[in-house]
Protein backbone atom coordinates (compact mmCIF):
# COMPACT_ATOMS: atom_id res chain seq x y z
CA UNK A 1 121.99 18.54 225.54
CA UNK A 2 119.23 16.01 226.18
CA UNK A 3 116.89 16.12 228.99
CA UNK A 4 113.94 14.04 230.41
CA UNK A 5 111.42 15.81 232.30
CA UNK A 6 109.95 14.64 235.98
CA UNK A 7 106.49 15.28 237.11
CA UNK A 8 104.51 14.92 240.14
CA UNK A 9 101.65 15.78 242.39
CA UNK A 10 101.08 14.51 246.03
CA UNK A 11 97.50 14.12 246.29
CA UNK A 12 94.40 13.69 245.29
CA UNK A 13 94.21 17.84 246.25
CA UNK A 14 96.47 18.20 243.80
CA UNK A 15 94.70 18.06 240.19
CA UNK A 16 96.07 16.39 236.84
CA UNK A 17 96.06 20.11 235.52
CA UNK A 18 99.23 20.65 237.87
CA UNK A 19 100.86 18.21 235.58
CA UNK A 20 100.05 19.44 232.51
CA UNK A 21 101.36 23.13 234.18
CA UNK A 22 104.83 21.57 235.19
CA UNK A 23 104.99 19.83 231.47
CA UNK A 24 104.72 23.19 230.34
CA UNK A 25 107.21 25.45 232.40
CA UNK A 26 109.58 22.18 231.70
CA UNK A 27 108.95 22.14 228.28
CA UNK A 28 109.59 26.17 228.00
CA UNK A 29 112.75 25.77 230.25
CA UNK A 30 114.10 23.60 227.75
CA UNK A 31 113.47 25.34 224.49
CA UNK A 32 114.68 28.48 225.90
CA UNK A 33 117.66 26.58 227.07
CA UNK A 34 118.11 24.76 223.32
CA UNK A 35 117.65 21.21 225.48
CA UNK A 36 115.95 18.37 223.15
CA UNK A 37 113.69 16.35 225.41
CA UNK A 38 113.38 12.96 224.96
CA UNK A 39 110.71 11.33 227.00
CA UNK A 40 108.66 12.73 230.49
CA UNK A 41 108.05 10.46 233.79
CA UNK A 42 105.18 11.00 235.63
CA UNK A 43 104.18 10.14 239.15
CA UNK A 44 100.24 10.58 240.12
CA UNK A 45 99.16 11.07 243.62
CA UNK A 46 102.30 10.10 245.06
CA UNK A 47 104.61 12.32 247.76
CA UNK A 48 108.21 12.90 247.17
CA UNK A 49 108.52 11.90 250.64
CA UNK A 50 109.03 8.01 250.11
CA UNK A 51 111.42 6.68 246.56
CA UNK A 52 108.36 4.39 246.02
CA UNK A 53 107.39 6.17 242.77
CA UNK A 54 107.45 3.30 239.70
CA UNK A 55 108.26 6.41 237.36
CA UNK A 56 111.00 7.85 239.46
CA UNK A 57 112.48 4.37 239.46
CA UNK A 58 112.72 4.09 236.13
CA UNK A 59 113.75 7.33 235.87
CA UNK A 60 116.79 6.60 237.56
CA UNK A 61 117.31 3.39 235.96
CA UNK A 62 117.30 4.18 232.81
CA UNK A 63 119.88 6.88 233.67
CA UNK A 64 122.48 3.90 233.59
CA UNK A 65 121.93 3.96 229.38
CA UNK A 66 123.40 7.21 229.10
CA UNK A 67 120.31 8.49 227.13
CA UNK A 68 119.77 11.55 228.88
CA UNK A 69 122.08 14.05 230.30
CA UNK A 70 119.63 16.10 232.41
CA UNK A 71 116.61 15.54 234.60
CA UNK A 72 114.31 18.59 234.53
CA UNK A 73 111.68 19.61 237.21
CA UNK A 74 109.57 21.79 238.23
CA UNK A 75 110.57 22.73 241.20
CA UNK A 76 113.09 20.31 243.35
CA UNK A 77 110.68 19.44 245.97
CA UNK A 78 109.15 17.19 243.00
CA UNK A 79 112.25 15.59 242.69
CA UNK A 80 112.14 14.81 247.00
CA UNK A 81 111.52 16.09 249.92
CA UNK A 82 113.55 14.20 252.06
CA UNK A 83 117.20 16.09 251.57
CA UNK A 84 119.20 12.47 252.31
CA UNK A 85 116.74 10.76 249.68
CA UNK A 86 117.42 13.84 247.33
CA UNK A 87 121.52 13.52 248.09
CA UNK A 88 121.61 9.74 247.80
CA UNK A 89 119.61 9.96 244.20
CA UNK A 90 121.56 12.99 242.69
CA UNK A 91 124.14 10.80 243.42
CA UNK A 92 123.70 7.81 241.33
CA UNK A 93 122.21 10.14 238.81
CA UNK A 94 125.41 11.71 238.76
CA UNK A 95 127.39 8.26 238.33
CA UNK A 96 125.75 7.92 235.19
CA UNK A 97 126.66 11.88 233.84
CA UNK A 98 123.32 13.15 234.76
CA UNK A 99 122.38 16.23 236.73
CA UNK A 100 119.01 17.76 237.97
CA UNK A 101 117.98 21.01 236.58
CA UNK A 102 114.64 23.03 238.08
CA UNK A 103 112.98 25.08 235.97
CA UNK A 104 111.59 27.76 237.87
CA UNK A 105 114.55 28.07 240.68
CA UNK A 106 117.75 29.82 239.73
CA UNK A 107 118.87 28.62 243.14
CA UNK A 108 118.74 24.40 243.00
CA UNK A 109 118.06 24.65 246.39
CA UNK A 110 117.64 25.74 249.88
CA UNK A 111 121.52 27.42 249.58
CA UNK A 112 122.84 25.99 252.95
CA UNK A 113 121.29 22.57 252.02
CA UNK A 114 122.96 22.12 248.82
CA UNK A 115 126.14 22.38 251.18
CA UNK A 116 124.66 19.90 253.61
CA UNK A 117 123.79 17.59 250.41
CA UNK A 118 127.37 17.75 248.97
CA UNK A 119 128.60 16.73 252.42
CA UNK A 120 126.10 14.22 253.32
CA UNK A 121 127.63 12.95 249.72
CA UNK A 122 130.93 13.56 250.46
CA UNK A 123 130.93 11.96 253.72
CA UNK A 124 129.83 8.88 252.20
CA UNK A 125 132.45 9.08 249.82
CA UNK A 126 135.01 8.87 252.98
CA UNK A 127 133.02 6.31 254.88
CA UNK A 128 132.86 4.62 251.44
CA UNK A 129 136.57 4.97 250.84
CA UNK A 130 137.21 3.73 254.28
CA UNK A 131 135.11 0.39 253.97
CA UNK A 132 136.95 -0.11 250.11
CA UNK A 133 140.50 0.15 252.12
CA UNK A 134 139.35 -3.04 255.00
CA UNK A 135 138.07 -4.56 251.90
CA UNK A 136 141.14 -4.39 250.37
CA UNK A 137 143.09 -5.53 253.16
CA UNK A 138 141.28 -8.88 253.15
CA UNK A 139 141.86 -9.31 249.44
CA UNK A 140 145.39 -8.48 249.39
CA UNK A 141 145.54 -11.39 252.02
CA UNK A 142 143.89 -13.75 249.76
CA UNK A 143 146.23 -12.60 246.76
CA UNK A 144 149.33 -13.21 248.47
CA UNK A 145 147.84 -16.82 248.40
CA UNK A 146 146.76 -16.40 244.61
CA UNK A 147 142.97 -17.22 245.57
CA UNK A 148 139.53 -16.04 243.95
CA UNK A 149 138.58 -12.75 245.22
CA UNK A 150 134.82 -12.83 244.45
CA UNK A 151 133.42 -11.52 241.10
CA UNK A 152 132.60 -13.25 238.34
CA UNK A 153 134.93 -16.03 237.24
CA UNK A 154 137.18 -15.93 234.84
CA UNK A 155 135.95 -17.57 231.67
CA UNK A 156 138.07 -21.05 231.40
CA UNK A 157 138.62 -21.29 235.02
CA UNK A 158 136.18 -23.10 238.09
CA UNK A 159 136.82 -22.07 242.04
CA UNK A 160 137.03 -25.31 244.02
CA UNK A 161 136.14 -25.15 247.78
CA UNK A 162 139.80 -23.81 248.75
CA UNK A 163 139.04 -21.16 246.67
CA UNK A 164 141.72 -21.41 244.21
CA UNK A 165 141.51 -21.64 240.56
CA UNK A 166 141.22 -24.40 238.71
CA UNK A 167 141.08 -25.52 235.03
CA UNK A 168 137.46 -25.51 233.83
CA UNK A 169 137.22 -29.28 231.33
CA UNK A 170 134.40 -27.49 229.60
CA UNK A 171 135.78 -24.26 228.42
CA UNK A 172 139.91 -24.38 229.12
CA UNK A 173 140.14 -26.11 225.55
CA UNK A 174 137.60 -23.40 224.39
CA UNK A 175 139.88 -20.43 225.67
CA UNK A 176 143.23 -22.27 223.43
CA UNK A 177 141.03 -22.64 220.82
CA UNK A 178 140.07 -18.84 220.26
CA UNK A 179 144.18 -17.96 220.66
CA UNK A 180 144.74 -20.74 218.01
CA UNK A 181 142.23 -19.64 215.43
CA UNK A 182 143.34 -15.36 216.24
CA UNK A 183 147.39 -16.26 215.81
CA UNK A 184 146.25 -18.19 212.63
CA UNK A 185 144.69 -15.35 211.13
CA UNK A 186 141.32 -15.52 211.88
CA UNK A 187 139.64 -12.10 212.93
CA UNK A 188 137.77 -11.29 215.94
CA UNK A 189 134.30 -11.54 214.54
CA UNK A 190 134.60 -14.88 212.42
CA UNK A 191 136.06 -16.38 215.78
CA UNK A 192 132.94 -14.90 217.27
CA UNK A 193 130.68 -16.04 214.96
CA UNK A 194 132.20 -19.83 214.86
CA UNK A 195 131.79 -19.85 218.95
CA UNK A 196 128.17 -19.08 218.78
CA UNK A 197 127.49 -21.63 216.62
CA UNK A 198 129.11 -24.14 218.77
CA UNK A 199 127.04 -22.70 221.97
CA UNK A 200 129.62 -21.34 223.25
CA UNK A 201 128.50 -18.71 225.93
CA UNK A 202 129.99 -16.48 228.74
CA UNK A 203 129.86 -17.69 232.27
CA UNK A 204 126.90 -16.07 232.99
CA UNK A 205 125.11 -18.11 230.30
CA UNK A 206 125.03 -14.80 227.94
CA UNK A 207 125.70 -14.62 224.18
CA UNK A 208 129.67 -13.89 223.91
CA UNK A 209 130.18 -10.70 221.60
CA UNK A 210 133.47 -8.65 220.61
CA UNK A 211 133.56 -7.26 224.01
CA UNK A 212 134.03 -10.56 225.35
CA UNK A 213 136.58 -11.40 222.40
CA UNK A 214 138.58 -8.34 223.37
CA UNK A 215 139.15 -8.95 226.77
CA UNK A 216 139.41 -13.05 226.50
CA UNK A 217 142.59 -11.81 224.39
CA UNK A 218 144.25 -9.30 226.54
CA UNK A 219 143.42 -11.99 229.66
CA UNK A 220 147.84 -12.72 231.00
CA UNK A 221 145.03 -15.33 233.65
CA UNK A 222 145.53 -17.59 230.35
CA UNK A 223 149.57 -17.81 231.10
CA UNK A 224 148.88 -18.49 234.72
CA UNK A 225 149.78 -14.95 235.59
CA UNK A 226 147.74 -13.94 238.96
CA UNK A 227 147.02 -10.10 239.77
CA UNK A 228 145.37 -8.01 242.28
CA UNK A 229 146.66 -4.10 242.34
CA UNK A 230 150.20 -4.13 243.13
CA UNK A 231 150.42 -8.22 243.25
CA UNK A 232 151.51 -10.14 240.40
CA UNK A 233 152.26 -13.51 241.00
CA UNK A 234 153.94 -15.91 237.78
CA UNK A 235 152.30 -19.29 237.53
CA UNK A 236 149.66 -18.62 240.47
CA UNK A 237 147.17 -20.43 238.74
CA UNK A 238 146.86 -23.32 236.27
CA UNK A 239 148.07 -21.47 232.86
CA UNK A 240 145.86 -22.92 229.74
CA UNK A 241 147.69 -20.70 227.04
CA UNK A 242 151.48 -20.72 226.08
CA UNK A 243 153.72 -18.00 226.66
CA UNK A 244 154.75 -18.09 222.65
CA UNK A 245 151.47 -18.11 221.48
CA UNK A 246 150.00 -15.45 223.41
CA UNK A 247 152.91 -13.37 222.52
CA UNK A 248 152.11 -14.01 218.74
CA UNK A 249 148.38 -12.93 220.26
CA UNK A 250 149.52 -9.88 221.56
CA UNK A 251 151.50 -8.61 218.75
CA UNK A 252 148.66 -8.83 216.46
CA UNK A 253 146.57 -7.56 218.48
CA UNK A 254 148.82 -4.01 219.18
CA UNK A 255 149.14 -4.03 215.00
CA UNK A 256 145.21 -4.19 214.28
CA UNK A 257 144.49 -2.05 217.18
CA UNK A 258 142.99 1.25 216.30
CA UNK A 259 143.55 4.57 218.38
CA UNK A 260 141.39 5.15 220.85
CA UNK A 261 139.06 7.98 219.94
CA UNK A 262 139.69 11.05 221.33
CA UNK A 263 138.44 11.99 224.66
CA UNK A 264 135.31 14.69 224.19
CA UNK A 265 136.48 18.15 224.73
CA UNK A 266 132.70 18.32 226.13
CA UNK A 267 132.79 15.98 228.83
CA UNK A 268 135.37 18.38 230.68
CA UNK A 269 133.14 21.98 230.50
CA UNK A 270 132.92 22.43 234.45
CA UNK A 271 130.55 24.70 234.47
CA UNK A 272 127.54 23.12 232.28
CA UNK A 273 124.39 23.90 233.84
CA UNK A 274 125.73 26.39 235.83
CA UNK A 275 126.76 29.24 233.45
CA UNK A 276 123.96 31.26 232.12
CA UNK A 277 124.35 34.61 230.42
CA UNK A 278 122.99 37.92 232.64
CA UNK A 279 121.49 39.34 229.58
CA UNK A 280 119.19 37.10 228.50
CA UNK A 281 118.40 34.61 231.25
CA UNK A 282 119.20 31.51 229.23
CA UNK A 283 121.94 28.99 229.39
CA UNK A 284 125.69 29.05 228.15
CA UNK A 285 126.93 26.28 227.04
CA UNK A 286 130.03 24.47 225.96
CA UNK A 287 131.56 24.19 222.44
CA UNK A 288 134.66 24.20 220.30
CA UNK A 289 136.06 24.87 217.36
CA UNK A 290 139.36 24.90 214.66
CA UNK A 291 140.99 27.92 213.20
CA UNK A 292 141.29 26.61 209.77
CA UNK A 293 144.47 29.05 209.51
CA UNK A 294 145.90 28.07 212.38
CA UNK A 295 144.73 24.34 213.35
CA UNK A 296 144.21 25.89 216.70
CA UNK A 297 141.41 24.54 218.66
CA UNK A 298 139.33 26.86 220.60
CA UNK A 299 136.89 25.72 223.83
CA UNK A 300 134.38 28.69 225.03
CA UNK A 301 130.90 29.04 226.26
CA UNK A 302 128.45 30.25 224.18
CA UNK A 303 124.64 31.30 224.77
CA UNK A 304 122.41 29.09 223.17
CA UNK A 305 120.19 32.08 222.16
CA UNK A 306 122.19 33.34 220.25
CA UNK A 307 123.02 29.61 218.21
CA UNK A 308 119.39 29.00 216.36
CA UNK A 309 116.54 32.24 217.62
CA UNK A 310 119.97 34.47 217.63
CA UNK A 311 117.85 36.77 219.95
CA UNK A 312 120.30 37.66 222.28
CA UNK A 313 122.37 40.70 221.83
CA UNK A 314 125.02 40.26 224.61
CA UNK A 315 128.10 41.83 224.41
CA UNK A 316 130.15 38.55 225.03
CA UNK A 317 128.16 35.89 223.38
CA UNK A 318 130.68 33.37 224.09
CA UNK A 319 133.35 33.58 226.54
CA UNK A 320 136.92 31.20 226.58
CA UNK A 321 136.99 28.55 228.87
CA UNK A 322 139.68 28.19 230.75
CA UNK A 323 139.81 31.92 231.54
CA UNK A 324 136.33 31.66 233.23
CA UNK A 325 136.76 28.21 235.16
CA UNK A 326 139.92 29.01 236.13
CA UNK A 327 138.41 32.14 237.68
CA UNK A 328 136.16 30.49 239.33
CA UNK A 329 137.96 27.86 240.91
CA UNK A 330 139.98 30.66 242.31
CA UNK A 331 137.04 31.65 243.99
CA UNK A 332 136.38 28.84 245.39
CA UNK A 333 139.11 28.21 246.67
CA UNK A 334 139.90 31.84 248.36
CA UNK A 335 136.65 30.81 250.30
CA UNK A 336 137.66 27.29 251.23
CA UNK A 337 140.87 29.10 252.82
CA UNK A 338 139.20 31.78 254.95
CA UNK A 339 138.79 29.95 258.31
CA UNK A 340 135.53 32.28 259.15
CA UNK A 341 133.79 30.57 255.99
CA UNK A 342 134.59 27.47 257.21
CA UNK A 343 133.41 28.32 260.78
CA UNK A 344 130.23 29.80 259.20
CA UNK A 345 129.44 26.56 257.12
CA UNK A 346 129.89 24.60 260.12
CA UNK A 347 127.54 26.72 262.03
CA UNK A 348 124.86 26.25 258.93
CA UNK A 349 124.88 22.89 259.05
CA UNK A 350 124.73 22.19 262.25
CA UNK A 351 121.41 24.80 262.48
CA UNK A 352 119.84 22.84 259.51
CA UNK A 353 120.28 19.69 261.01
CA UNK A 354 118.69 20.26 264.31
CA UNK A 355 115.72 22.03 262.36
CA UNK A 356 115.43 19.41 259.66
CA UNK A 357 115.62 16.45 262.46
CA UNK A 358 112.22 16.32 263.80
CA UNK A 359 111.84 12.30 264.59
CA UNK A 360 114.92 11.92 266.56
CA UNK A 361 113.71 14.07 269.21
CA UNK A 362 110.49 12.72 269.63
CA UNK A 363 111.89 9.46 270.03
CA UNK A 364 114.49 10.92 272.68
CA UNK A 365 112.02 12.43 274.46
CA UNK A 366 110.16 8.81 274.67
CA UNK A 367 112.99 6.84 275.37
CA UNK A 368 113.79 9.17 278.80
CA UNK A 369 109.82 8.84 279.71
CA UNK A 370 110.23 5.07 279.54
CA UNK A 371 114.03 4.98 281.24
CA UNK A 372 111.91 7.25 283.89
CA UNK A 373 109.02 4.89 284.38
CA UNK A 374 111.41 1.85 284.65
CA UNK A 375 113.50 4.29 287.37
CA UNK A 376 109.90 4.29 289.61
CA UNK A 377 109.59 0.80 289.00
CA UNK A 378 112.47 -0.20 290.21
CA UNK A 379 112.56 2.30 293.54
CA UNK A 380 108.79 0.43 294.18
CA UNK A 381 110.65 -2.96 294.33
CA UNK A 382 113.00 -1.68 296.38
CA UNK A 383 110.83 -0.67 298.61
CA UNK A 384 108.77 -3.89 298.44
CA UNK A 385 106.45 -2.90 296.15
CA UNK A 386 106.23 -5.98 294.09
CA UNK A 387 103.21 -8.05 292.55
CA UNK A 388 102.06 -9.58 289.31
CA UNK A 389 101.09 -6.37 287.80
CA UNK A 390 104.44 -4.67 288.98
CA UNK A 391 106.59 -7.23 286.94
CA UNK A 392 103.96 -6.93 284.02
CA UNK A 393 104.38 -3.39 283.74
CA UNK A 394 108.12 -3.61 284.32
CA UNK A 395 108.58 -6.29 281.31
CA UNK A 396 106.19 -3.92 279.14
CA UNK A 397 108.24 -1.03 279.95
CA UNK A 398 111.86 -2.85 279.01
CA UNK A 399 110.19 -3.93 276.11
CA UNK A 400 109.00 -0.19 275.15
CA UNK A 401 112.59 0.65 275.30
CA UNK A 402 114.35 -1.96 273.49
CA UNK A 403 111.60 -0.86 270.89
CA UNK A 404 112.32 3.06 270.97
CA UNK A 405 115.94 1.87 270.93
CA UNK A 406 115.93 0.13 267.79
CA UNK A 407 113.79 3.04 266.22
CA UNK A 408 116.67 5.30 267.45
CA UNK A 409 118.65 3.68 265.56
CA UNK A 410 117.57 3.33 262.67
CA UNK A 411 116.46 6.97 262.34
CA UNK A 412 120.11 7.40 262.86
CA UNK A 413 121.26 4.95 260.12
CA UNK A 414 118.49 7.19 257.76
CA UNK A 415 119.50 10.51 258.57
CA UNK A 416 123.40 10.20 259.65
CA UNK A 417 124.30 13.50 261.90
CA UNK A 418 127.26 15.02 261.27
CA UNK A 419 129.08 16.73 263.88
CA UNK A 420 130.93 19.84 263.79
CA UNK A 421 133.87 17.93 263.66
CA UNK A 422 132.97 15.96 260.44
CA UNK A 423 131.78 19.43 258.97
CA UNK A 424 135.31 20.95 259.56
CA UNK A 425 137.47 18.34 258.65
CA UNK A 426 135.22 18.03 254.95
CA UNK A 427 135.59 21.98 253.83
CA UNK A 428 139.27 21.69 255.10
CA UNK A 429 140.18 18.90 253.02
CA UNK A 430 139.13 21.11 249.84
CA UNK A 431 142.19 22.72 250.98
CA UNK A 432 144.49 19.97 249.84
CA UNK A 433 142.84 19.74 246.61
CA UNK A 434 145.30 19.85 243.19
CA UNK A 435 143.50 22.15 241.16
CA UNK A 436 145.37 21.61 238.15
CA UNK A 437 143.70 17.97 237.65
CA UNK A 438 140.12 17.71 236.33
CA UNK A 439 138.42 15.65 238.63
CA UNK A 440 138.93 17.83 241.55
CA UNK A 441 138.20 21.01 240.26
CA UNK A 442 134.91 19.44 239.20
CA UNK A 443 134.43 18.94 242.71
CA UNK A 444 135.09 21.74 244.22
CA UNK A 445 132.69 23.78 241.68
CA UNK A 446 130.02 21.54 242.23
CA UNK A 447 130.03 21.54 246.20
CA UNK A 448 130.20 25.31 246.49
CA UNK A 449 129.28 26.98 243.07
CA UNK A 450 125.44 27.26 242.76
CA UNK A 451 125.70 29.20 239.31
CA UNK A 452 127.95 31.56 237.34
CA UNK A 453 126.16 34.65 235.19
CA UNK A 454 127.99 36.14 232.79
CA UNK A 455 126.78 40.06 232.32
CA UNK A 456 128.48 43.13 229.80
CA UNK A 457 131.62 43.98 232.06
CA UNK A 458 131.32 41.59 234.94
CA UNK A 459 130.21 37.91 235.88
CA UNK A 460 128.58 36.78 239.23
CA UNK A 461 129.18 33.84 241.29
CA UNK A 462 126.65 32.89 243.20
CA UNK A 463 127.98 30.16 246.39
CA UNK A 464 125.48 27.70 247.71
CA UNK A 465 124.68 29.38 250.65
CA UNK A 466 123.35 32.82 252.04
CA UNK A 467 124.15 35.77 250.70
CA UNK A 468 126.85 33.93 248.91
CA UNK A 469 127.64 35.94 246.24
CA UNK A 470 130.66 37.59 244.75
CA UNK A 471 131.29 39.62 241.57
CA UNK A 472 134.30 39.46 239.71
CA UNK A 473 134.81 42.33 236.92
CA UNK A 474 136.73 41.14 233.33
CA UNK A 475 139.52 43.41 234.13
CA UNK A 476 139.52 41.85 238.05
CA UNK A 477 140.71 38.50 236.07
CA UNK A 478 144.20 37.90 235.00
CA UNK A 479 143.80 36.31 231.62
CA UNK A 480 142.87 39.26 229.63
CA UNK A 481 141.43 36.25 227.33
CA UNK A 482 138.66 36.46 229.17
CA UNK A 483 137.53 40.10 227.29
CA UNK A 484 137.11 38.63 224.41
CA UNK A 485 134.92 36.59 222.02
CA UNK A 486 135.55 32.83 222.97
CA UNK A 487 135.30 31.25 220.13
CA UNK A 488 137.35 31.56 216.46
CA UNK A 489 135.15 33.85 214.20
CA UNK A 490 132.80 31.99 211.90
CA UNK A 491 135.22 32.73 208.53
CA UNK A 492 137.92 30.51 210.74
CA UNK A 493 136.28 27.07 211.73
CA UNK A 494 136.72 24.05 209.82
């Protein structure tokens, strides 16, 4: 696994030592942890209250490369303070494969919050969905008429102003030419290679590569074929390629092409950075391996302690993994059922949002002083109290308002409130969830699982919220796989 680490103090209170502690308590974390860190960012004198830190920034940018699969901190308050900043960057962290880790919390948070944070996150996930479905309403309207649907152009093509597709003088020929020189035998990289040296380029002015090659290729645009989702339209748009040739195209292209590689086992262990083993603190993590009798392949959890320092002396050093997620999706999902867990949740949250919300009252409590003040106004002009310093104060005090107003809202737009209805209808949707598909059992774990420790004759699941906690014994759990070693002995791996 490979981590960057993120540092930070606040003020000028704070000293550089503070740094150089968290560097070290990071740097511990992740050799305990068998974690290979690649690089630290480090924010001086700066609060986790605002996302104006230049190293944070680039933290999270440079999260798109796929470098890194971890962020480690501290503590999470130097990640942010502000829980919506915290849910919104986790977030796009998370896009990318990357989680955040602290170092010194077993618990990755205030318990209830992390709840609050998956909902804020999962709330924006409906809203999100919601917006992508008007979206797509327009679209499919413009489809039905086989026009441009934003995006970049298609390479050979130009939009005129009805927004329809038209043949592009400049590159059409190029786009017949690269089909011409492929169905005569040419390969993908000398076609390449013979474009760049003509100047050829993408739309966006960038060098074309194989990439580019690939999906010019595959493009059924070139036939005049338009598509959006379930729309597919025959000679929607100008076609620049024949129907024979890109045939011949296709056909090669289906005999040279090699099989996809594998998808990594890895990428589907559930419970990485959440399983760590109750004897020695550090973490389990995933890995697999072939019986070299059997060709069977094996996928457990193993500690990393006991990998290179071999210092552990657990009794199950590695446990399977289906056994274990499987148990503890059941777990999860027992909880999501009980309608008193639900209720509780939805109490939680609401609690934490009326502590957490501090500005929003204020700014109540000013708007109904200045809705008062324009009341007694306008009861003295009623009553024929009215000058040039009455109309003054009147003006100043609509003006106040449309001002609080506007703060109102925009507070709002920061810090959405949910209400208990929004609360309830997210935890009962995990109801509906089909466990049996990957995706979804990833999210349930990660919205309610805070970590799973794996002792002698029993493991521990530990919820994210109070007191959430619930042990589960080896014989409690059905697959009796589950008792034993995870992985193949050493004698039968490849």
């Amino acid at each position: 696994m490979k981590a960057v680490i993120y540092a930070r103090y606040s003020s000028d209170n704070q000293r550089e030592e503070s740094i150089e502690g968290q560097l070290r308590e990071c740097t511990a974390y992740c050799v305990k942890n068998d974690i290979t860190i690649l690089r630290t960012y480090i924010d001086r004198a700066l609060s986790a209250k605002t996302d104006n830190r230049p190293d944070f920034q680039r933290m999270v940018k440079d999260s798109a490369k796929g470098l890194f699969d971890v962020v480690i901190v501290w503590k999470l308050d130097r990640f942010a303070r502000n829980r919506y900043d915290s849910a919104h960057y986790k977030a796009q962290l998370r896009k990318y494969g990357v989680k955040v880790l602290s170092a010194t919390e077993n618990i990755s948070e205030g318990p209830e919050g992390i709840i609050l944070e998956s909902m804020l996150e999962g709330m924006a996930e409906y809203y999100s969905a919601e917006l992508s479905e008007k979206v797509i309403r327009g679209h499919t309207e413009n489809a039905l008429k086989c026009k441009y649907n934003g995006g970049t152009p298609t390479f050979g093509y130009v939009i005129d102003k009805d927004m329809q597709y038209q043949l592009d003088p400049r590159t059409a020929p190029v786009v017949l030419e690269i089909f011409t020189r492929y169905d005569q035998g040419a390969t993908m990289k000398e076609i390449m290679e013979e474009m760049r040296q003509k100047g050829v380029t993408t739309v966006r002015g960038k060098k074309i590569d194989l990439n580019f090659m690939a999906r010019l290729l595959k493009n059924r645009k070139y036939i005049g074929e338009y598509s959006y989702r379930e729309i597919v339209t025959p000679g929607g748009i100008p076609a620049i390629v024949p129907q024979d040739l890109f045939d011949r195209v296709q056909k090669r292209l289906a005999a040279n092409r090699k099989a996809p590689a594998r998808h990594k086992a890895e990428d589907d262990y559930l419970l990485t950075t959440k399983l760590f083993c109750g004897t020695c603190g550090a973490m389990m993590v995933g890995e697999s391996g072939t019986s070299a009798s059997k060709g069977r392949k094996y996928h457990y959890y193993r500690c990393v302690n006991t990998k290179k320092q071999k210092s552990c002396n657990a009794k199950h050093k590695s446990i399977r993994k289906t056994p274990i997620e499987n148990a503890v999706v059941n777990a999860v999902m027992a909880k999501v059922m009980d309608d008193n867990f639900v209720e509780y949740i939805a109490d939680t949250v609401m609690d934490i949002q009326t502590r957490e919300s501090s500005v929003l009252p204020a700014l109540r409590h000013q708007l109904e002083e200045t809705e008062r003040g324009i009341t007694n106004m306008l009861n003295a002009i009623q009553m024929g109290i009215i000058n040039a310093s009455t109309k003054q104060r009147l003006d100043e005090l609509e003006d106040r308002k449309a001002d609080i107003e506007l703060q109102i809202i925009q507070e709002e737009m920061k810090h959405p409130m949910l209400t208990r209805e929004d609360v309830t209808y997210w935890i009962c949707r995990f109801r509906t969830l089909d466990v049996s598909k990957l995706e979804e059992r990833r999210r349930l774990i990660d919205s309610f699982v805070n970590s799973v420790t794996v002792f002698d004759d029993y493991i521990l699941i530990t919820f994210n919220y109070k007191e959430g906690e619930e042990r589960l014994d080896f014989t409690d759990i059905e697959s009796s796989d589950l008792q034993s070693v995870g992985g193949p002995k050493p004698s039968e791996i490849d």
